[in-house]
Protein backbone atom coordinates (compact mmCIF):
# COMPACT_ATOMS: atom_id res chain seq x y z
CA UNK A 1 73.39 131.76 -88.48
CA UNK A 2 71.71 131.32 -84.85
CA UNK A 3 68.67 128.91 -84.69
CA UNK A 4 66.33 129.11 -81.70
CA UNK A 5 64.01 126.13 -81.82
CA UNK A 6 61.22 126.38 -79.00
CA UNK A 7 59.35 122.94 -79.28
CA UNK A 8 56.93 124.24 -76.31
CA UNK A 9 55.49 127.14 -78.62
CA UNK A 10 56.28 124.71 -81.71
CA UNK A 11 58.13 127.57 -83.66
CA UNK A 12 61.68 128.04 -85.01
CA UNK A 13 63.61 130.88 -86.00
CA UNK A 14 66.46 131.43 -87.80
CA UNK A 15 68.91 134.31 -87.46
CA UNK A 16 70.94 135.36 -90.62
CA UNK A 17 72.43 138.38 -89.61
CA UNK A 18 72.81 140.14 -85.95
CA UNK A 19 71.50 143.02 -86.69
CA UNK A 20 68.62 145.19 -85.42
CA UNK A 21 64.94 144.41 -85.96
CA UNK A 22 63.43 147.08 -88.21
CA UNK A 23 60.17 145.83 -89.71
CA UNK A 24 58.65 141.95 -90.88
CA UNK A 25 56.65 140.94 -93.69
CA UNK A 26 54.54 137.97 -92.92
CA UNK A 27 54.07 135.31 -95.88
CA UNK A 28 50.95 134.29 -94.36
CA UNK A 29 49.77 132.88 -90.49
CA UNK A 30 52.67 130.39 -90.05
CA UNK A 31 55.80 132.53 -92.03
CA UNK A 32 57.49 135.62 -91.08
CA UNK A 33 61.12 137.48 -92.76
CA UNK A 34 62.42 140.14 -90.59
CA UNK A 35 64.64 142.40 -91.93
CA UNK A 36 66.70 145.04 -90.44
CA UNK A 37 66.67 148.62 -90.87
CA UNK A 38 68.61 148.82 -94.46
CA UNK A 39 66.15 146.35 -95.88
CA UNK A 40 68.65 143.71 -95.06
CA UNK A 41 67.33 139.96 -94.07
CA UNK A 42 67.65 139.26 -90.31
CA UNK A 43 66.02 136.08 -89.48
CA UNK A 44 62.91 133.96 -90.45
CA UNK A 45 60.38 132.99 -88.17
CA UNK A 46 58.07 129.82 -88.65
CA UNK A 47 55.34 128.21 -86.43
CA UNK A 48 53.26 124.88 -86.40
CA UNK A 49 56.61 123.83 -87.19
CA UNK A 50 55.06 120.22 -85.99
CA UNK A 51 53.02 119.96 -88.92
CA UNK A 52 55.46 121.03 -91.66
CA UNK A 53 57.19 123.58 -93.12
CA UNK A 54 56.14 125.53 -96.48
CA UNK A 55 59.59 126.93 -97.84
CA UNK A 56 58.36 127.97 -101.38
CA UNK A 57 58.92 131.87 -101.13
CA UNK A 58 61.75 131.74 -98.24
CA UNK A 59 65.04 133.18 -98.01
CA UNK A 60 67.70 131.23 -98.47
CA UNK A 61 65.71 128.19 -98.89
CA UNK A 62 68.76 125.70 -99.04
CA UNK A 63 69.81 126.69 -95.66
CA UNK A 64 66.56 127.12 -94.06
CA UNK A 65 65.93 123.68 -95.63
CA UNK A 66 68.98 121.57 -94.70
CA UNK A 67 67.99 123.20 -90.81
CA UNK A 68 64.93 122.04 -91.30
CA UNK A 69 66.12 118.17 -92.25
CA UNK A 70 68.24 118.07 -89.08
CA UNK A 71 65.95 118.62 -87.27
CA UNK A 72 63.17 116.28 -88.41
CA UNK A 73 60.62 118.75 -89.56
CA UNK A 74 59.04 118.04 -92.36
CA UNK A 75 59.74 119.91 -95.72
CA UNK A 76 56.71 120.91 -97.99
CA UNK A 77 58.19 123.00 -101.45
């Protein structure tokens, strides 16, 4: 897992698997799953991170979660 955390834009993403960007599926303005060309998951991407996080409908929401926590961004399930 890679985590790129770019407080100037106030976004995060997380990197599951190095593989090539295929296509995304965004959950809604602030939420975005990229997945690779197999249908694989490759990374999430979440912004107005400053404001809190929704995780309901995120993959791997334990791990995306626990990043999350240690970073100090607040968790809304």
């Amino acid at each position: 897992m890679e985590i790129t955390h770019d407080k100037k834009i106030d976004a995060i993403y997380i990197r599951f698997k190095d593989i090539p960007y295929s296509y995304g599926h965004d959950l809604d303005e602030e939420r975005r799953i990229d997945y690779g060309a197999n249908g694989e998951l490759r990374g999430v991407e979440l912004h107005c991170i400053s404001k809190g996080v929704i995780t309901d409908d995120l993959p791997h929401r334990a791990e995306i979660e626990r990043v999350l926590d240690d970073r100090g961004i607040r968790i809304y399930a």
